[in-house]
Protein backbone atom coordinates (compact mmCIF):
# COMPACT_ATOMS: atom_id res chain seq x y z
CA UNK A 1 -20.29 159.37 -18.55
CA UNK A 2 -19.73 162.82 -18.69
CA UNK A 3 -15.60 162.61 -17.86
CA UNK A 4 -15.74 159.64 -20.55
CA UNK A 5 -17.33 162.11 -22.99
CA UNK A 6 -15.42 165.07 -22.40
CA UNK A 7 -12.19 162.62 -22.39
CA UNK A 8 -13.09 161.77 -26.08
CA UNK A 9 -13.41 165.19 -27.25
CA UNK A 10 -10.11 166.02 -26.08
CA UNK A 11 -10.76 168.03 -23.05
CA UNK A 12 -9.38 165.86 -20.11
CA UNK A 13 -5.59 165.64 -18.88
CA UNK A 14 -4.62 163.22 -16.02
CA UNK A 15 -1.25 162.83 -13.89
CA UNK A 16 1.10 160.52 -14.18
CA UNK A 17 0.77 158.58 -11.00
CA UNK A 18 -0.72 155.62 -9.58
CA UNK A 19 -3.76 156.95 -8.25
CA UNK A 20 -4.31 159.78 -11.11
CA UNK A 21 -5.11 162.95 -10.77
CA UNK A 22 -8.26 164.58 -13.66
CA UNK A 23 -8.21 168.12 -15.22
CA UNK A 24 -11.29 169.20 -17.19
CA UNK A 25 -10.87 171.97 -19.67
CA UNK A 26 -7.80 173.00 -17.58
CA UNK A 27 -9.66 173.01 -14.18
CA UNK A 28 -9.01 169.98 -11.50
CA UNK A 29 -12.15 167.83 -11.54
CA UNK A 30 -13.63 167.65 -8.69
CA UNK A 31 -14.87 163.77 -8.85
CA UNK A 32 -11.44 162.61 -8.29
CA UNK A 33 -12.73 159.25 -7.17
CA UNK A 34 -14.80 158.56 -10.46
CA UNK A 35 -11.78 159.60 -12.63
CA UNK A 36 -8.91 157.24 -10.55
CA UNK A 37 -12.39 154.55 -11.28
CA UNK A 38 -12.07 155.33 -14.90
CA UNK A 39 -8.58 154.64 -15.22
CA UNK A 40 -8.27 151.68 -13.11
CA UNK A 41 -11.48 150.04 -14.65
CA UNK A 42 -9.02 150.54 -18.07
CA UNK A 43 -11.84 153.02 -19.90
CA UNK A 44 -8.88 155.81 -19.72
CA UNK A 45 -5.41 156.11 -20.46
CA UNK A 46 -2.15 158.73 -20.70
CA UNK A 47 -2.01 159.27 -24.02
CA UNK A 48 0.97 159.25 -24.07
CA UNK A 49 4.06 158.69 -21.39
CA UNK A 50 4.76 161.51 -18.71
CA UNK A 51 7.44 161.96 -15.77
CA UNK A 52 5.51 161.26 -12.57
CA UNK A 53 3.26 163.92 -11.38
CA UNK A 54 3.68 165.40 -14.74
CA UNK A 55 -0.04 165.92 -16.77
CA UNK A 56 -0.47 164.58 -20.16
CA UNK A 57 -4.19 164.28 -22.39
CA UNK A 58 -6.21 161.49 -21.74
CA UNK A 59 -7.36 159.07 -24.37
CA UNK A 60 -10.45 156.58 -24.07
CA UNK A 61 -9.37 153.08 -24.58
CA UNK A 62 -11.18 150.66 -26.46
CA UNK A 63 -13.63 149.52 -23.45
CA UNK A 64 -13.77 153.21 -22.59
CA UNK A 65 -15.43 153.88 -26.10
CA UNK A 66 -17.80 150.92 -25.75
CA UNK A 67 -19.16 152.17 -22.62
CA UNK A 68 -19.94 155.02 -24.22
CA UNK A 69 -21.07 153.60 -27.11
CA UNK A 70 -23.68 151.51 -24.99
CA UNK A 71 -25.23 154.42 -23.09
CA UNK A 72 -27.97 156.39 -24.31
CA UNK A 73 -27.10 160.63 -24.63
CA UNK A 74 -28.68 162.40 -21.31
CA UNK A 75 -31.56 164.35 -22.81
């Protein structure tokens, strides 16, 4: 949830790729697994068209803002 939230605030870049690469705040992420999960579950997308290997922001699709939508803030 965290990558979903920080992904709607603006923070998150991915690379263009099959199998995508995350960047948090600049930094790679270090749960590459859960982000390549993200995107192929369709909860995050380029936002908009790169050159392969090339990193571009990340935008939450629609499902990607109901998930967040439907869980409760970590206290």
């Amino acid at each position: 949830m965290a990558i979903l939230r920080a992904a709607a605030a603006g923070r998150v870049e991915m690379t263009c790729s099959c199998e995508p690469d995350l960047y948090v705040d600049g930094l790679a992420c270090c749960d590459q697994t859960t982000g390549r999960l993200l995107a192929h579950a369709g909860l995050i997308r380029p936002a908009r068209p790169g050159s392969l290997g090339q990193r571009v922001p990340v935008r939450l699709t629609a499902a990607g803002h109901a998930a967040l939508q439907a869980t409760p803030e970590a206290a």
